[in-house]
Protein backbone atom coordinates (compact mmCIF):
# COMPACT_ATOMS: atom_id res chain seq x y z
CA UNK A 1 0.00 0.00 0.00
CA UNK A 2 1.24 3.60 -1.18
CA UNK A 3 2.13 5.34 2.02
CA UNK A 4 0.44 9.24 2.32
CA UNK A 5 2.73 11.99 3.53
CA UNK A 6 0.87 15.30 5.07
CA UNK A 7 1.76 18.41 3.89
CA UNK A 8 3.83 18.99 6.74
CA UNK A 9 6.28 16.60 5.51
CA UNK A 10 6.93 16.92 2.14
CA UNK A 11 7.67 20.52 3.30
CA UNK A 12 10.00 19.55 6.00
CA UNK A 13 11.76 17.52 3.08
CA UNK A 14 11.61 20.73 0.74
CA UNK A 15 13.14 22.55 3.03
CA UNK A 16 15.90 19.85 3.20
CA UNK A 17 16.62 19.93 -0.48
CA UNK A 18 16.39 23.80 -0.68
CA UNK A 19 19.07 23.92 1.88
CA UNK A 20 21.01 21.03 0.11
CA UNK A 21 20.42 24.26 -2.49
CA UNK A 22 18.16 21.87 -4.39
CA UNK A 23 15.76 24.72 -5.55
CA UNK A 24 14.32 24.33 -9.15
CA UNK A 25 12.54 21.19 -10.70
CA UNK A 26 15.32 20.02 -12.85
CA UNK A 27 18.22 20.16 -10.19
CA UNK A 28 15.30 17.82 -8.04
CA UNK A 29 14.82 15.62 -11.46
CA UNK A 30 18.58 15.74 -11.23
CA UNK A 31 19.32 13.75 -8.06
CA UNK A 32 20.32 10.06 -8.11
CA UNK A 33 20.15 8.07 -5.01
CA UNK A 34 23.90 9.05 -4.43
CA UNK A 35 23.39 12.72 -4.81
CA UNK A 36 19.99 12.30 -1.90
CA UNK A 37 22.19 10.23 0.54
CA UNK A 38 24.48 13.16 0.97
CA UNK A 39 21.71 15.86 1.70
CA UNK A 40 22.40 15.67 6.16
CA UNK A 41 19.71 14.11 8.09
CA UNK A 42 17.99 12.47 5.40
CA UNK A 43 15.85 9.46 6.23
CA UNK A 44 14.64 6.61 4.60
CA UNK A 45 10.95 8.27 4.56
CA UNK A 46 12.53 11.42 3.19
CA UNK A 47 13.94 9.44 0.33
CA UNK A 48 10.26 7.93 -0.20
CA UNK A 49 8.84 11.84 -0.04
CA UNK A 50 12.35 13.08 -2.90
CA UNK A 51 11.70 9.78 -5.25
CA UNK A 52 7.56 10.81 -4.95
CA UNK A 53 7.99 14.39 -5.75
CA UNK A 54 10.28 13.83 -8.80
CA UNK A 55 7.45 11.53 -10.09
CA UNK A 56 5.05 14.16 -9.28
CA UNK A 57 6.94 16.21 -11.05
CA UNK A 58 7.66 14.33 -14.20
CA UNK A 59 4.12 13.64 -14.44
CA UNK A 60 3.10 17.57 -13.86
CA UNK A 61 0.66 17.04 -11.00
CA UNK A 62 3.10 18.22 -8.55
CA UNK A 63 0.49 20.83 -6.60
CA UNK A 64 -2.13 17.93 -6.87
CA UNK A 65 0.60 15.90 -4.88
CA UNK A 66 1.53 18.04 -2.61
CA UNK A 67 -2.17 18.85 -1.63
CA UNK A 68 -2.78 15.49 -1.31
CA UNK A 69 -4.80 15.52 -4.24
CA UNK A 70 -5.50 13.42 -7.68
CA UNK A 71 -5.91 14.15 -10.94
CA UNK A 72 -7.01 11.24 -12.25
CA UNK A 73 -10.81 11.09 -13.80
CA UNK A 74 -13.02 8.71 -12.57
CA UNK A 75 -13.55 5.50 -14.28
CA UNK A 76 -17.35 5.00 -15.31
């Protein structure tokens, strides 16, 4: 099961990566797992959160994602 974040985390981890200086969507797109482990006190569940927002990204819903919400239309 996908795991939710609140807001309140995936803008803990935002600030993380803006003061890794992190701060524009293709520097974030950027990051390989190497590049993340070296960003100080990073956690496994802020990895989850970095790996969710480039997705988010990549797939331009990222204000959907970090509101919690979905774009996806309804099936009938």
């Amino acid at each position: 099961m996908k795991e939710a974040f609140t807001l309140q985390q995936k803008v803990k981890v935002l600030n993380k990566l803006f003061d890794a200086k992190c701060k524009t969507e293709k520097e974030l797109q950027a990051l390989d797992m190497e590049s993340i482990l070296k960003i100080p006190n990073i956690s496994l569940q802020d990895m989850v959160v970095i790996i969710e927002l480039q997705k988010a990204i990549k797939a331009n819903k990222l204000f959907s994602y970090l509101g919690g919400g979905n774009d996806e239309q309804p099936s009938e």
